[in-house]
N, C-alpha and C. Protein backbone atom coordinates (compact mmCIF):
# COMPACT_ATOMS: atom_id res chain seq x y z
N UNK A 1 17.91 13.84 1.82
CA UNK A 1 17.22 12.81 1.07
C UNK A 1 17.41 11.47 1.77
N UNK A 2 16.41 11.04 2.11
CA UNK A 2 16.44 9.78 2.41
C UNK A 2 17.25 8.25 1.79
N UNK A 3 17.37 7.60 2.33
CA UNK A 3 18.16 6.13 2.03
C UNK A 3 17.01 5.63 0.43
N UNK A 4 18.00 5.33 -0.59
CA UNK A 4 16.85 4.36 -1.05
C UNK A 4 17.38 3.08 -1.64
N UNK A 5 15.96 2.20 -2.40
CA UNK A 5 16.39 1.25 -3.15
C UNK A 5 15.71 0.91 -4.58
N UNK A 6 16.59 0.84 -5.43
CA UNK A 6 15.70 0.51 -6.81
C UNK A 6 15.14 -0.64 -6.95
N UNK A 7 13.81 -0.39 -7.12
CA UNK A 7 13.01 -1.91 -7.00
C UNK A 7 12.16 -1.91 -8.74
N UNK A 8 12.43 -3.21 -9.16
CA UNK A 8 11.96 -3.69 -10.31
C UNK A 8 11.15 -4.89 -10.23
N UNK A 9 9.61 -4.48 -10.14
CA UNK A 9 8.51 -5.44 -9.87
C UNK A 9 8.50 -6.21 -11.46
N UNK A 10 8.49 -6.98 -12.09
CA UNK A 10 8.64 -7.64 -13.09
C UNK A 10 7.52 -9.00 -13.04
N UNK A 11 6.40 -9.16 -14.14
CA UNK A 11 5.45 -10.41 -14.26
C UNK A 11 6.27 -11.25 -15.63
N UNK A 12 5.38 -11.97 -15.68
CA UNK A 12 6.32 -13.28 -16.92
C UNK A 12 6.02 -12.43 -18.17
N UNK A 13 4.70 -12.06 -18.78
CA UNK A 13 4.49 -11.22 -19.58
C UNK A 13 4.72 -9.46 -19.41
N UNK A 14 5.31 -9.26 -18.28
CA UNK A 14 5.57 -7.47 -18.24
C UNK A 14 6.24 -7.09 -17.55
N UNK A 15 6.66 -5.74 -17.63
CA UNK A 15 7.31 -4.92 -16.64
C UNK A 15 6.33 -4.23 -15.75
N UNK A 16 5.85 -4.54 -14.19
CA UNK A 16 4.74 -4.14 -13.38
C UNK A 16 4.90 -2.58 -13.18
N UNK A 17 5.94 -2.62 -12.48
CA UNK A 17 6.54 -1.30 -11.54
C UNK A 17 8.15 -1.53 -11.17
N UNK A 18 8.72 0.16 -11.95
CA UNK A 18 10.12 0.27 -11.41
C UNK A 18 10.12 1.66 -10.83
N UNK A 19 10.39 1.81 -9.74
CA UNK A 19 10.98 2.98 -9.02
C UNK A 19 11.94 2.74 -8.08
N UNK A 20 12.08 4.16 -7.24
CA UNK A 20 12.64 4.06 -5.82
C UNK A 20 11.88 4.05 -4.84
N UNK A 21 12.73 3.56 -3.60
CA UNK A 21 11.73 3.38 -2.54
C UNK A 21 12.51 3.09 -1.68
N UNK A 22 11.58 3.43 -0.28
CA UNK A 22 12.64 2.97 1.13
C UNK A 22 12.11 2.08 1.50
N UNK A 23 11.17 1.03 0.69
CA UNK A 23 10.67 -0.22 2.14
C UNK A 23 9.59 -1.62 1.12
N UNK A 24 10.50 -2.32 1.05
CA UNK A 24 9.29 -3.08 0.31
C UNK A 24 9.27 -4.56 1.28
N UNK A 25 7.93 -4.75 1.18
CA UNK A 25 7.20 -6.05 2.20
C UNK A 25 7.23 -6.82 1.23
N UNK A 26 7.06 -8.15 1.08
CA UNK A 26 6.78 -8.92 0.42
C UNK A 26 6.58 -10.68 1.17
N UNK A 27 5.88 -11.47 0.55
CA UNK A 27 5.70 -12.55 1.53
C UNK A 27 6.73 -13.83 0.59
N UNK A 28 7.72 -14.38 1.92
CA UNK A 28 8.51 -15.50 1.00
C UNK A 28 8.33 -16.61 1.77
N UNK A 29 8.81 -17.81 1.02
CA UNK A 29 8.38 -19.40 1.63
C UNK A 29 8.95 -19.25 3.13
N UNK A 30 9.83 -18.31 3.52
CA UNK A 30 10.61 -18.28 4.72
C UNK A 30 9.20 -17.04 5.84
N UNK A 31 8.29 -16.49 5.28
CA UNK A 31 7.94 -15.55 5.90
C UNK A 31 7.89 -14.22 5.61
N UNK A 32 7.38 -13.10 5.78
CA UNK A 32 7.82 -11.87 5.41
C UNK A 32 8.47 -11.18 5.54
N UNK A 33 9.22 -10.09 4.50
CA UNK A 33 10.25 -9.77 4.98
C UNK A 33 10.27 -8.14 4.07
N UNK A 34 10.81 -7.25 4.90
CA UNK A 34 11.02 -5.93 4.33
C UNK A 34 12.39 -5.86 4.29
N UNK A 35 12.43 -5.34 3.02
CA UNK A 35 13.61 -5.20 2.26
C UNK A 35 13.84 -3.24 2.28
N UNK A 36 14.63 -3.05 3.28
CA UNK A 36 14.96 -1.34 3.18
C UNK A 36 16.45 -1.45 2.65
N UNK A 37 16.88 0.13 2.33
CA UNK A 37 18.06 0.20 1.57
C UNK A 37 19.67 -0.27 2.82
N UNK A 38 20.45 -0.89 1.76
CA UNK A 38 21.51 -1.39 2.70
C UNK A 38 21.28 -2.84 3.22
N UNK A 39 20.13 -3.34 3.02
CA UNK A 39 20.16 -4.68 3.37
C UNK A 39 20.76 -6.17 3.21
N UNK A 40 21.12 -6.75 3.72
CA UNK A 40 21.75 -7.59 3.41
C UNK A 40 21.49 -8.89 1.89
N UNK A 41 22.48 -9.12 1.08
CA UNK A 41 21.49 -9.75 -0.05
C UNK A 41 21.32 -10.87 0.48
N UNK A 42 20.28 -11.10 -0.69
CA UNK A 42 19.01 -12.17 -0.28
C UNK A 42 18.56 -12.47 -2.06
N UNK A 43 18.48 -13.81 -1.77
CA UNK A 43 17.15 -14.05 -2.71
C UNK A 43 16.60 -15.33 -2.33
N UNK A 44 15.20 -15.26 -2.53
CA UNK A 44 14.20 -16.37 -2.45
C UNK A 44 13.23 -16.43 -3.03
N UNK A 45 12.40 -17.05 -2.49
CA UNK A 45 11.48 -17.43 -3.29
C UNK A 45 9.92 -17.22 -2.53
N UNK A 46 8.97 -16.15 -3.59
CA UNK A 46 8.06 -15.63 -3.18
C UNK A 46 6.96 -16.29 -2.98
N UNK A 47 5.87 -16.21 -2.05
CA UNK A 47 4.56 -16.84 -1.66
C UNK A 47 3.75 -15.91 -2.55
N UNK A 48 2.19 -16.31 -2.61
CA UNK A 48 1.53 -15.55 -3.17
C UNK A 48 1.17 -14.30 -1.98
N UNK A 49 0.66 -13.48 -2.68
CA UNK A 49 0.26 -12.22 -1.33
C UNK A 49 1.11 -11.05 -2.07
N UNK A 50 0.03 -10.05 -1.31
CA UNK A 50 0.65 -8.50 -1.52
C UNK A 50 1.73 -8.34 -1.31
N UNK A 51 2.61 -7.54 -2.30
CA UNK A 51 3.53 -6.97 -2.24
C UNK A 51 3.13 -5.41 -2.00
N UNK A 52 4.10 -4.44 -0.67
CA UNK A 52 3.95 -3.30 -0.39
C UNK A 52 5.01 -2.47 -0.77
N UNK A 53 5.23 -1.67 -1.59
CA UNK A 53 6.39 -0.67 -1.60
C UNK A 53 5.85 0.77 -1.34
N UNK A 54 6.76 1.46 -0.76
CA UNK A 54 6.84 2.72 0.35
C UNK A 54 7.68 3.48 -1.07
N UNK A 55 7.10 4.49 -1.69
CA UNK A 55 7.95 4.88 -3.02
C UNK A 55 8.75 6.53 -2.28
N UNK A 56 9.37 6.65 -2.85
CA UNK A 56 10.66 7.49 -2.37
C UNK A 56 9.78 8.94 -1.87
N UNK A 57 9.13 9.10 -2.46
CA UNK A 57 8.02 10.28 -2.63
C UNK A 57 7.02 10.34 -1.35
N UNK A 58 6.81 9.39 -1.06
CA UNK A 58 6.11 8.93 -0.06
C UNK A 58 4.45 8.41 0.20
N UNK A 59 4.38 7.58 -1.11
CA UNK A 59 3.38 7.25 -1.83
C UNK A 59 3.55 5.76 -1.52
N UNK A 60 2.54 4.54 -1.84
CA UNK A 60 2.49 3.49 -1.77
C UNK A 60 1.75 2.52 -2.62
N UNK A 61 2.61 1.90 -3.57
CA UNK A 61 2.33 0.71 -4.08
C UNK A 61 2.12 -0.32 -3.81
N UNK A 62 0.97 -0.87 -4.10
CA UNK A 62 0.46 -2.38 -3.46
C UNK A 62 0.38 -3.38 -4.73
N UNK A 63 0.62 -4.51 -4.96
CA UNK A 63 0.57 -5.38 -5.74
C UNK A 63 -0.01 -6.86 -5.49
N UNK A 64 -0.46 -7.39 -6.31
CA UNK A 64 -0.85 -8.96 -5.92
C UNK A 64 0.25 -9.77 -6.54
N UNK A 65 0.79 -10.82 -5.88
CA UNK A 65 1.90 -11.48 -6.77
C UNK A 65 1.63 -12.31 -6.24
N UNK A 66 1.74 -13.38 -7.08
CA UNK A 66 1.19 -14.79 -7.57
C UNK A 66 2.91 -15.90 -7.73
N UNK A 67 3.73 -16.42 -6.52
CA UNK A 67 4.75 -16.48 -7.27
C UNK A 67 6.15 -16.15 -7.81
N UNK A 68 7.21 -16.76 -7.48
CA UNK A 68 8.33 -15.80 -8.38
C UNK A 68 9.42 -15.87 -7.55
N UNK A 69 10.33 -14.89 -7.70
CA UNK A 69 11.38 -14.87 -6.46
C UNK A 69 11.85 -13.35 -6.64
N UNK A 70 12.56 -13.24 -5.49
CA UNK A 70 13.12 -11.91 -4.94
C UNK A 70 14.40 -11.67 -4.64
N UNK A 71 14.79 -10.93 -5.22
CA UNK A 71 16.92 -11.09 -5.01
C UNK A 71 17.36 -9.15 -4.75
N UNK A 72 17.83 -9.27 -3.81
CA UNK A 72 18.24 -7.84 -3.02
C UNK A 72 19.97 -7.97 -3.13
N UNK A 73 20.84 -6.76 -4.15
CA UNK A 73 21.99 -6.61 -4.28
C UNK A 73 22.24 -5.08 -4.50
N UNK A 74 22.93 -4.38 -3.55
CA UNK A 74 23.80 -3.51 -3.99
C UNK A 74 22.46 -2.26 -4.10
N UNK A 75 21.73 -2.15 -3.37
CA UNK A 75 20.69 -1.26 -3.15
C UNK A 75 19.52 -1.71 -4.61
N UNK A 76 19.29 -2.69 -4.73
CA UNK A 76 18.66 -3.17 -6.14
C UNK A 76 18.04 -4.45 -5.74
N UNK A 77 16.82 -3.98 -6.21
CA UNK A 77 15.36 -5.23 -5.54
C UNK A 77 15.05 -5.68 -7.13
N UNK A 78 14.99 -7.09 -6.51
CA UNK A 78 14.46 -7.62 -8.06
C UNK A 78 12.95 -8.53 -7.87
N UNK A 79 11.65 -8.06 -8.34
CA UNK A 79 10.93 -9.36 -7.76
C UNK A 79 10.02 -9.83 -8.79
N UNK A 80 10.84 -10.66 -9.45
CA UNK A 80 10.47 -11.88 -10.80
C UNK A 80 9.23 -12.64 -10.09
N UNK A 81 8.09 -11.96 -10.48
CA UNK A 81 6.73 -13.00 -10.32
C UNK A 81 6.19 -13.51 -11.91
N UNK A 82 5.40 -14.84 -11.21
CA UNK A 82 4.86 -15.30 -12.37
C UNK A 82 3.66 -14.69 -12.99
N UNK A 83 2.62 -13.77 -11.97
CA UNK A 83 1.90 -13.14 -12.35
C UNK A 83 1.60 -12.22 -11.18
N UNK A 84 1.83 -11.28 -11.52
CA UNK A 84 1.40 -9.65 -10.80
C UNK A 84 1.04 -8.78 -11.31
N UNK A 85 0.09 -8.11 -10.58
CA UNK A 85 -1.01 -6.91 -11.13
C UNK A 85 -1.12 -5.98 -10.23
N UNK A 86 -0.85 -4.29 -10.18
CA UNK A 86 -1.09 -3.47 -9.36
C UNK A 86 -2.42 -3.09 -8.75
N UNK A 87 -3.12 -3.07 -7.69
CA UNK A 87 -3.91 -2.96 -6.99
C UNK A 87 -5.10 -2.34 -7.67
N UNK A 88 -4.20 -0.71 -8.22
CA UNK A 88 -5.80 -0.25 -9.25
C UNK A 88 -5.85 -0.84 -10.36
N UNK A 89 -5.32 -2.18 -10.35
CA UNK A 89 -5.52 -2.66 -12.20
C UNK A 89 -6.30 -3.67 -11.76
N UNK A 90 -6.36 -3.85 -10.24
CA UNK A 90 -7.56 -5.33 -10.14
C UNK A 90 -9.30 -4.82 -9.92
N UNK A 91 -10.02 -5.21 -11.00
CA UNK A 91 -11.30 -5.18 -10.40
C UNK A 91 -11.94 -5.95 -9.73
N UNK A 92 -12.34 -5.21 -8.82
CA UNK A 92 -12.60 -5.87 -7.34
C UNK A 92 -13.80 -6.73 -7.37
N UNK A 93 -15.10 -6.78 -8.84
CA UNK A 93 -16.29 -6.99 -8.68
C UNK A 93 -16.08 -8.66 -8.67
N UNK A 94 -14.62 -8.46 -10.23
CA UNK A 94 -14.65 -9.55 -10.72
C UNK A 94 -14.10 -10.46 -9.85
N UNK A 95 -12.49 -10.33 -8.83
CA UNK A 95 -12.44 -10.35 -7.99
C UNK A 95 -13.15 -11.67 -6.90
N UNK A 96 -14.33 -10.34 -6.62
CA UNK A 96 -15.17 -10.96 -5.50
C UNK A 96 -15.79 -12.62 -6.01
N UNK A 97 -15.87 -12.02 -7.47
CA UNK A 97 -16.89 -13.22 -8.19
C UNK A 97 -16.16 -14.49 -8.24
N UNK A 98 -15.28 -14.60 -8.42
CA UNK A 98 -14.15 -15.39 -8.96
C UNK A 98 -13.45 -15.93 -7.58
N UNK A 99 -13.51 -15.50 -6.30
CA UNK A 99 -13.01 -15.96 -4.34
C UNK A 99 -14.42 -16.74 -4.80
N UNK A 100 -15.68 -16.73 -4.52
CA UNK A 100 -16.95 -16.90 -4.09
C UNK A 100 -16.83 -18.37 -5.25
N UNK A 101 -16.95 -18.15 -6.69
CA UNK A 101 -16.18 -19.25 -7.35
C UNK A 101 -15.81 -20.78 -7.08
N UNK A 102 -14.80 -19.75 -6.91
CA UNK A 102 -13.55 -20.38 -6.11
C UNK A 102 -13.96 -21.59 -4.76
N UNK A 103 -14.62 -20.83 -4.16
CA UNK A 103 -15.06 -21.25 -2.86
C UNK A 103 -15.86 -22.51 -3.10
N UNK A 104 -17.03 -22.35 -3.99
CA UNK A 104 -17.75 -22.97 -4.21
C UNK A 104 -17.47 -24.54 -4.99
N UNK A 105 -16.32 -24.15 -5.82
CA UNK A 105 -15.68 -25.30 -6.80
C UNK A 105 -14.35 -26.07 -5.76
N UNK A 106 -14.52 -25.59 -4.73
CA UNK A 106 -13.33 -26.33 -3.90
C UNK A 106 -12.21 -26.33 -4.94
N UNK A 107 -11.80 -25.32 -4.95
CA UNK A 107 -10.12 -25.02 -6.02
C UNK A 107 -9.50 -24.06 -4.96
N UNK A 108 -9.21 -24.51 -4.50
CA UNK A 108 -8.03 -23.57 -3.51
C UNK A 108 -7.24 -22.97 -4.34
N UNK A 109 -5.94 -23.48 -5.13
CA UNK A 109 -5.78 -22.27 -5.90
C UNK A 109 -6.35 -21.35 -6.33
N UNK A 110 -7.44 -21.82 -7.06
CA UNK A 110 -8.02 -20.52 -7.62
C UNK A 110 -8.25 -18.93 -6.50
N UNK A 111 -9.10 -20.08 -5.44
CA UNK A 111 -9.66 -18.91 -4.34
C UNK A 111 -8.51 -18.33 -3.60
N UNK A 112 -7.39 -19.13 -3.51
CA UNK A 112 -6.28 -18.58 -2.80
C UNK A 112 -5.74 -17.28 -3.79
N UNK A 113 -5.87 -17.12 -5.11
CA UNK A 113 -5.08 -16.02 -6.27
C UNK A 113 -6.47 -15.05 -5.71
N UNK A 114 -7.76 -15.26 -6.00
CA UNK A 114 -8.31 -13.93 -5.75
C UNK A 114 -8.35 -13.50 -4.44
N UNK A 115 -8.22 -13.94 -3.66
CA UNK A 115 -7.95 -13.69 -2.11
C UNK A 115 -6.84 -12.90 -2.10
N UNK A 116 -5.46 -13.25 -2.49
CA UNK A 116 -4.92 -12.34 -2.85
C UNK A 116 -4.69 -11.13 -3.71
N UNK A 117 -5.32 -11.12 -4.55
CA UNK A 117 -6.07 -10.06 -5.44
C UNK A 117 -6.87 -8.95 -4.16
N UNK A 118 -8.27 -9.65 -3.78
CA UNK A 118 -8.43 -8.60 -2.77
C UNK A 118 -8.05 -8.12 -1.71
N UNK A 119 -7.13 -8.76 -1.07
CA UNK A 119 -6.17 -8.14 -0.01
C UNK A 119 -5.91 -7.18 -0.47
N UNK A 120 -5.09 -7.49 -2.04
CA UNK A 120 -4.03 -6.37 -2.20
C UNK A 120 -4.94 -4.74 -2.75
N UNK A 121 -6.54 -5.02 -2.91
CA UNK A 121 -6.98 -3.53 -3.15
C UNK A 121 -7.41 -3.60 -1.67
N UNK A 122 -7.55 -4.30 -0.65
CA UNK A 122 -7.51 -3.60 0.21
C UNK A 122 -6.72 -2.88 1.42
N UNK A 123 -5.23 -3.41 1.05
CA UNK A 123 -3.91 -2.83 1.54
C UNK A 123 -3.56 -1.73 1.21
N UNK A 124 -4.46 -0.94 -0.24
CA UNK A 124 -4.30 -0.16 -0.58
C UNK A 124 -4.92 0.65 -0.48
């Protein structure tokens, strides 16, 4: 059996995704960084952008996270976002509608959250 780590994806209103896993990506103010089991702790503080986890099984979770921070102890991932949604929970139409929006209303935030939204169905 492979190395693992318990990772607890967590939004302000929910619990996203908890499993195991050997590999999670995630983007922080420092850059990106994969978090595999045994790693040294850490916590910081998350950028918006996909989150990738590699699940023990050998399956892959993709997420949009908006936000938050990330703390790695003792084979245990923690990543407190302010808002995250798993890849098949984003519809992509609305999505598209809402970048284009975005684009149009010069709101960078805005267009920057669905941008990340569609990355993350298409990382997946």
């Amino acid at each position: 059996m492979a190395a693992e780590l318990h990772v607890e994806l967590v939004a302000a209103d929910r619990s996203v995704w908890s499993g195991e896993a050997t590999l999670v990506v995630a983007r922080t103010t420092s850059g990106d960084i994969g978090v595999m089991p045994g790693h040294q702790p850490l916590l910081g503080v998350l950028e918006s952008g996909p989150v990738t986890i590699r699940t023990s099984d050998g399956g892959t979770v993709v997420a949009a996270v908006h936000g938050g921070f990330i703390s790695f102890a003792d084979n245990k991932l923690s990543l407190l976002a302010e808002i995250a949604e798993l890849s098949d929970e984003i519809d992509v139409q609305r999505a598209e509608r809402a970048f284009e929006r975005a684009k149009s209303d010069a709101d960078a935030s805005a267009e920057r959250r669905a941008d990340v939204r569609l990355r993350a169905v298409s990382a997946h």
